[in-house]
PDB file of N, CA and C in Angstrom:
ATOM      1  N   UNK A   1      19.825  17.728  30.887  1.00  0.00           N
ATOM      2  CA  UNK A   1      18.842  16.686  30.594  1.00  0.00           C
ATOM      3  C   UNK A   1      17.824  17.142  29.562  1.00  0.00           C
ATOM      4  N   UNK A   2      17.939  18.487  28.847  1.00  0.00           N
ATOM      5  CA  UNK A   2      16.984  19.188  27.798  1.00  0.00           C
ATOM      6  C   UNK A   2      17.083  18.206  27.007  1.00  0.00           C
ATOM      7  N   UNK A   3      18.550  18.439  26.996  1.00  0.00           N
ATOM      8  CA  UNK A   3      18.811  17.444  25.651  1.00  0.00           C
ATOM      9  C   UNK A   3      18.210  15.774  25.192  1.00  0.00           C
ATOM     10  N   UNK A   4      18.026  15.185  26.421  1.00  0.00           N
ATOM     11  CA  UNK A   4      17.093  14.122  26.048  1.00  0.00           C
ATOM     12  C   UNK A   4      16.107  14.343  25.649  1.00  0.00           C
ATOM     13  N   UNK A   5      15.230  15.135  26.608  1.00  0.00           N
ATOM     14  CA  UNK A   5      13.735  15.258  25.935  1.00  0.00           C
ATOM     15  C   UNK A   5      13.616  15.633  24.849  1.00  0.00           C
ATOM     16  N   UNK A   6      14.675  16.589  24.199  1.00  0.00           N
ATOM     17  CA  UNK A   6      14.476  16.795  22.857  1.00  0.00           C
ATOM     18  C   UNK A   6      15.196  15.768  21.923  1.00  0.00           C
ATOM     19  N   UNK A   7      15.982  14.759  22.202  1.00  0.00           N
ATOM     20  CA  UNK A   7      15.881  13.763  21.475  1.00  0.00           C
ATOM     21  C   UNK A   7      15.099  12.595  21.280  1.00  0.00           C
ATOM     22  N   UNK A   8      14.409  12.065  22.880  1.00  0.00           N
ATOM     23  CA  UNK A   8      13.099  10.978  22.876  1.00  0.00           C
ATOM     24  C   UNK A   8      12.567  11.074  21.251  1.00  0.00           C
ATOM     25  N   UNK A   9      11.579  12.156  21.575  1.00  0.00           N
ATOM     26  CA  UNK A   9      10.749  11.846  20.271  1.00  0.00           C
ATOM     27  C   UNK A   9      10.727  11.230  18.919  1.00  0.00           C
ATOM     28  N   UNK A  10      12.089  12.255  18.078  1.00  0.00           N
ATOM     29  CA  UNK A  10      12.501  12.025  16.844  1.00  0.00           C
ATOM     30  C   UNK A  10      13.132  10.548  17.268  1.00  0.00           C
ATOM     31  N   UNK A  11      13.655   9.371  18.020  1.00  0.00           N
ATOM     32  CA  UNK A  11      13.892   8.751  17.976  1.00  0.00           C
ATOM     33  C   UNK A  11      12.897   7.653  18.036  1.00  0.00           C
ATOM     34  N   UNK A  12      11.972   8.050  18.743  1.00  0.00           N
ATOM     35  CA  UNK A  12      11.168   6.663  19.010  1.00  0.00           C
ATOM     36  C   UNK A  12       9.947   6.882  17.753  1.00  0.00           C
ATOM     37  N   UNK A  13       9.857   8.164  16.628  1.00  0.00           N
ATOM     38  CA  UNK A  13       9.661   8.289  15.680  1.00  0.00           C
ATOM     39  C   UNK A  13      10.383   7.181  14.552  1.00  0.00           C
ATOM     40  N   UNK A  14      11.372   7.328  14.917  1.00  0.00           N
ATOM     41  CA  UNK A  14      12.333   6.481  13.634  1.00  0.00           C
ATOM     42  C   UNK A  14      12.110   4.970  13.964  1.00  0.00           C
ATOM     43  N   UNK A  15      12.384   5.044  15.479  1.00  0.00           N
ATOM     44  CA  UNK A  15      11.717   3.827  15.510  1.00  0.00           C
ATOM     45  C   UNK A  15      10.788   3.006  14.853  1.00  0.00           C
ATOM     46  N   UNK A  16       9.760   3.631  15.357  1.00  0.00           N
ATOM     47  CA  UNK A  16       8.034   3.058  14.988  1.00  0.00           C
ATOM     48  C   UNK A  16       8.339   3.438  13.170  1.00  0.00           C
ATOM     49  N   UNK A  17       8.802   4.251  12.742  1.00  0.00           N
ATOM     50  CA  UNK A  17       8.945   4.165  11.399  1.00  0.00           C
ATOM     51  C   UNK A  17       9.620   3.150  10.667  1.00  0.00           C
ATOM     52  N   UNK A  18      10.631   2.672  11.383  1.00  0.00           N
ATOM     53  CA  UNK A  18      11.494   1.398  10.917  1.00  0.00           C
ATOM     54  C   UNK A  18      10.403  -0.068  11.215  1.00  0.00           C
ATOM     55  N   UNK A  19       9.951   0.080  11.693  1.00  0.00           N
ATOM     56  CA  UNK A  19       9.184  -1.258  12.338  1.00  0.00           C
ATOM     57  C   UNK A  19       7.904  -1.015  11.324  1.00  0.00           C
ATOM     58  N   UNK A  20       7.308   0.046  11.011  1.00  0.00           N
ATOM     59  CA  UNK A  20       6.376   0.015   9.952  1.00  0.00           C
ATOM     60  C   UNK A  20       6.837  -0.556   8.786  1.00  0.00           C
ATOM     61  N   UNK A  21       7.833  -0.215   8.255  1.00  0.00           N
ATOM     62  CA  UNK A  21       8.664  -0.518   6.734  1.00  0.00           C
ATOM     63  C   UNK A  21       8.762  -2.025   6.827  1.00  0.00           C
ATOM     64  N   UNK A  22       9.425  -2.519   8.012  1.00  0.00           N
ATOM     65  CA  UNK A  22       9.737  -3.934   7.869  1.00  0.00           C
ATOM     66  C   UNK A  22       8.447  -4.391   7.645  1.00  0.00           C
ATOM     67  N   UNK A  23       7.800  -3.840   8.835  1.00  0.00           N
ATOM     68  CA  UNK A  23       6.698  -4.714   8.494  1.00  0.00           C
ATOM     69  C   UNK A  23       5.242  -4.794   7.086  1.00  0.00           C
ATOM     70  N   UNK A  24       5.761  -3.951   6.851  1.00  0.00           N
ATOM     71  CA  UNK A  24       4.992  -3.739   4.997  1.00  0.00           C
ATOM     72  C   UNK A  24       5.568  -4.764   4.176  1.00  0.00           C
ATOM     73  N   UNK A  25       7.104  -4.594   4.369  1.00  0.00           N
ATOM     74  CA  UNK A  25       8.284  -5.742   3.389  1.00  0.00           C
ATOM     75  C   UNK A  25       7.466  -6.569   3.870  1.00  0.00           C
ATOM     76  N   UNK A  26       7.793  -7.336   4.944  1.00  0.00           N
ATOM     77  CA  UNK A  26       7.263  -8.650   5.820  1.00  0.00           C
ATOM     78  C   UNK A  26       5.737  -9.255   4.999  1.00  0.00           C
ATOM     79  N   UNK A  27       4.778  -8.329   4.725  1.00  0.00           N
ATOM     80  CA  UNK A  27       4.075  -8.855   4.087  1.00  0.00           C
ATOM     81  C   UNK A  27       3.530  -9.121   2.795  1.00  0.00           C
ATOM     82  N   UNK A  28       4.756  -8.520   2.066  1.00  0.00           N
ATOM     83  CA  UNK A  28       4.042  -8.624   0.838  1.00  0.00           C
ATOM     84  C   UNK A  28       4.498  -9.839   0.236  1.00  0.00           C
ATOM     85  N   UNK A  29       4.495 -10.546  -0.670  1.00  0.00           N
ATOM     86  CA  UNK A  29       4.468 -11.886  -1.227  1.00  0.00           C
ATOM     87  C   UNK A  29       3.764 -13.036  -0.409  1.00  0.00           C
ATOM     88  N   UNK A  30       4.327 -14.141  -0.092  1.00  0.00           N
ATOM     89  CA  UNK A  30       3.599 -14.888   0.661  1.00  0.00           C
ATOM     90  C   UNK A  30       2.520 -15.878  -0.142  1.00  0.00           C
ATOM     91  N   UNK A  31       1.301 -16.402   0.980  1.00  0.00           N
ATOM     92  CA  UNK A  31       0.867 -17.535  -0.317  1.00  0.00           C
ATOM     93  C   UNK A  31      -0.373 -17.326  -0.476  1.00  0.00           C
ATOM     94  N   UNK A  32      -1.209 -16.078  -0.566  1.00  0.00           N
ATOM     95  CA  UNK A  32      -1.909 -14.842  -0.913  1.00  0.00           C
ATOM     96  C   UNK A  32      -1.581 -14.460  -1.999  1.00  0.00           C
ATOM     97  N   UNK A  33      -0.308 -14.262  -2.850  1.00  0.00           N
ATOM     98  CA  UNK A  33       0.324 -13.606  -3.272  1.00  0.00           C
ATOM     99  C   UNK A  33      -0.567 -13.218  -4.730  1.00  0.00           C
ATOM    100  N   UNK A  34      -0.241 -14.088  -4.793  1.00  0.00           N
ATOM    101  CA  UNK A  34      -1.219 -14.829  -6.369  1.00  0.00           C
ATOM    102  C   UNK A  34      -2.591 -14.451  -6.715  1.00  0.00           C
ATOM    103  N   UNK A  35      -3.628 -14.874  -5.464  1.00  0.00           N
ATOM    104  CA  UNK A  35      -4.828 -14.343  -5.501  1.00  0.00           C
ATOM    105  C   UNK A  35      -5.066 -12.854  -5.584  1.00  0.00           C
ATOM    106  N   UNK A  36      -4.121 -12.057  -4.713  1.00  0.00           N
ATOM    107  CA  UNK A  36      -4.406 -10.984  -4.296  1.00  0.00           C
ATOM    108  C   UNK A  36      -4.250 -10.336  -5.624  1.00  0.00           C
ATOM    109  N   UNK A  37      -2.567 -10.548  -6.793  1.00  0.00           N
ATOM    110  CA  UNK A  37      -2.914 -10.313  -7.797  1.00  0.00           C
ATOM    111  C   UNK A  37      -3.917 -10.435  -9.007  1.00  0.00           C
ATOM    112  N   UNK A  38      -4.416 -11.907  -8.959  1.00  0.00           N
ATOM    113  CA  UNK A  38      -5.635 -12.300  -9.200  1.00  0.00           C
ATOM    114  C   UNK A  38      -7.158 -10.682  -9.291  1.00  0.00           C
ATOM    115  N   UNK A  39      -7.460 -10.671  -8.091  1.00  0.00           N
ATOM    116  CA  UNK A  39      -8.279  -9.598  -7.450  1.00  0.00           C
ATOM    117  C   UNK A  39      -7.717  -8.417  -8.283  1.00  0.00           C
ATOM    118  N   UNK A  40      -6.698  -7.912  -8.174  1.00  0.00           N
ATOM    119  CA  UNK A  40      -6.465  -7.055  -8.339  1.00  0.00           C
ATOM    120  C   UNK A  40      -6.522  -6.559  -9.867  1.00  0.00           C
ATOM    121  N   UNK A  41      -6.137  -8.060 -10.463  1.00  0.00           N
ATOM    122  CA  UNK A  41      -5.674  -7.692 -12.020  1.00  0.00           C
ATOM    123  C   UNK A  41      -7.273  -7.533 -12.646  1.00  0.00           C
ATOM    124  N   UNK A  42      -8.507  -8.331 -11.886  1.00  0.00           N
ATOM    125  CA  UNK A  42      -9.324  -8.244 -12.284  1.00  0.00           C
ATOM    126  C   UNK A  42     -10.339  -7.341 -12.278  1.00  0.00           C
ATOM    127  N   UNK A  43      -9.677  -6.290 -10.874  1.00  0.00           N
ATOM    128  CA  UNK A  43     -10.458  -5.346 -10.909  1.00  0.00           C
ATOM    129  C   UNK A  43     -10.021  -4.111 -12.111  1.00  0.00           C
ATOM    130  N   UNK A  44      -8.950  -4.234 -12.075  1.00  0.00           N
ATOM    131  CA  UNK A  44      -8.984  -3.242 -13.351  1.00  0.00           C
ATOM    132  C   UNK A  44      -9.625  -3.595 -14.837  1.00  0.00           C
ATOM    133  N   UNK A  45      -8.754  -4.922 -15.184  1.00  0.00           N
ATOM    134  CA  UNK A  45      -9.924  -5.038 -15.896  1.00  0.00           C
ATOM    135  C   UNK A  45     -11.382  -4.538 -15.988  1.00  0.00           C
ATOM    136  N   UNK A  46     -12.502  -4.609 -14.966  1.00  0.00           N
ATOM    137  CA  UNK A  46     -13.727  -4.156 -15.358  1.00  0.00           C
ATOM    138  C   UNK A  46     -13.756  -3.042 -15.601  1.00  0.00           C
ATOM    139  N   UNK A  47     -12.570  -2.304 -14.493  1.00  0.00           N
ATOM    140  CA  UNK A  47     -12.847  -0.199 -14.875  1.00  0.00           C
ATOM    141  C   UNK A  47     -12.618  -0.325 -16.280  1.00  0.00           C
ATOM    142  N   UNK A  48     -11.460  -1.037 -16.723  1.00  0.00           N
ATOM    143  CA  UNK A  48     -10.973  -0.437 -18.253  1.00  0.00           C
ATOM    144  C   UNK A  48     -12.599  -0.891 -18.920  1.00  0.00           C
ATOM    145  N   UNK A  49     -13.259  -2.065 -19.119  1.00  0.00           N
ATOM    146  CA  UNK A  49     -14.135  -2.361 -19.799  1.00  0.00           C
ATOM    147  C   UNK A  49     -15.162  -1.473 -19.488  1.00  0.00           C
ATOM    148  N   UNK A  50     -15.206  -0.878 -18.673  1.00  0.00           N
ATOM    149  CA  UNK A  50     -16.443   0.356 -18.236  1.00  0.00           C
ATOM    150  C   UNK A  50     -16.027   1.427 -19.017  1.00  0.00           C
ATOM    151  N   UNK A  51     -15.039   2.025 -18.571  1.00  0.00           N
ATOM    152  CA  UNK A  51     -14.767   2.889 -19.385  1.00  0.00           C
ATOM    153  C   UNK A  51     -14.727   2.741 -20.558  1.00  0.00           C
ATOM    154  N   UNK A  52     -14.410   1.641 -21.448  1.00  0.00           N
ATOM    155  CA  UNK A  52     -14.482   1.662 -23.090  1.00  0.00           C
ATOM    156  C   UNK A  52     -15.665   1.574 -23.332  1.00  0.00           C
ATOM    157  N   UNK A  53     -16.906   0.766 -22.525  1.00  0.00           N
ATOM    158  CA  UNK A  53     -18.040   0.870 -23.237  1.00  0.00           C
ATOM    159  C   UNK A  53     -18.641   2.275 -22.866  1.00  0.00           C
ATOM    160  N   UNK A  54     -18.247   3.076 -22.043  1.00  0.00           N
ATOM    161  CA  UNK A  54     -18.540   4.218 -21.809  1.00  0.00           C
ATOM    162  C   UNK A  54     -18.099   5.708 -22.873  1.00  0.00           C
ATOM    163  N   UNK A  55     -17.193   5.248 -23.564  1.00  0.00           N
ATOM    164  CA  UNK A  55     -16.782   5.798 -24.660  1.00  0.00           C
ATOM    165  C   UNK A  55     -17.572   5.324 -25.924  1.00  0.00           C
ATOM    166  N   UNK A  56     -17.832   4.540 -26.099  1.00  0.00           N
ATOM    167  CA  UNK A  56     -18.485   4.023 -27.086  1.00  0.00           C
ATOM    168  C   UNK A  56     -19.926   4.446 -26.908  1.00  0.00           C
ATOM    169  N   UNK A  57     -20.300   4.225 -26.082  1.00  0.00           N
ATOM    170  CA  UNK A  57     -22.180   4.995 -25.622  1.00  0.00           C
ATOM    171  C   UNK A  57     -22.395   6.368 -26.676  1.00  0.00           C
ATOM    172  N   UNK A  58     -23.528   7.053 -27.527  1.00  0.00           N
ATOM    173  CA  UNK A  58     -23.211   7.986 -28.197  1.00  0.00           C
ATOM    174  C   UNK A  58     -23.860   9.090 -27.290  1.00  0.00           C
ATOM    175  N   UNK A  59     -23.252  10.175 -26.867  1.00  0.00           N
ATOM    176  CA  UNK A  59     -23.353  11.377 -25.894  1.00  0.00           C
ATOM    177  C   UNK A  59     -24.342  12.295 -26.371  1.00  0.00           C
TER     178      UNK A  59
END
């Protein structure tokens, strides 16, 4: 019966690891999808504009 206990773990590992993955897939797109890119695209935008006027500033 060693042998179970030393298999439990790594299994109910893979488990909970498989059920994480789906559930990451599971959420990405959806009808968020858009905004979230939205948000997102806009936050870079400002770093990049920070940073260029931050280059431009004379040191």
């Amino acid at each position: 019966m060693d042998y179970v206990a030393a298999l439990v773990p790594p299994v109910v590992m893979a488990i909970a690891f498989t059920a994480l993955v789906v559930t990451i897939i599971k959420s990405q797109g959806g009808a968020n999808k858009a905004k979230e890119d939205a948000a997102v695209d806009a936050a870079l935008a400002r770093a990049e504009a920070a940073q260029q006027t931050g280059k431009g500033s004379p040191a």
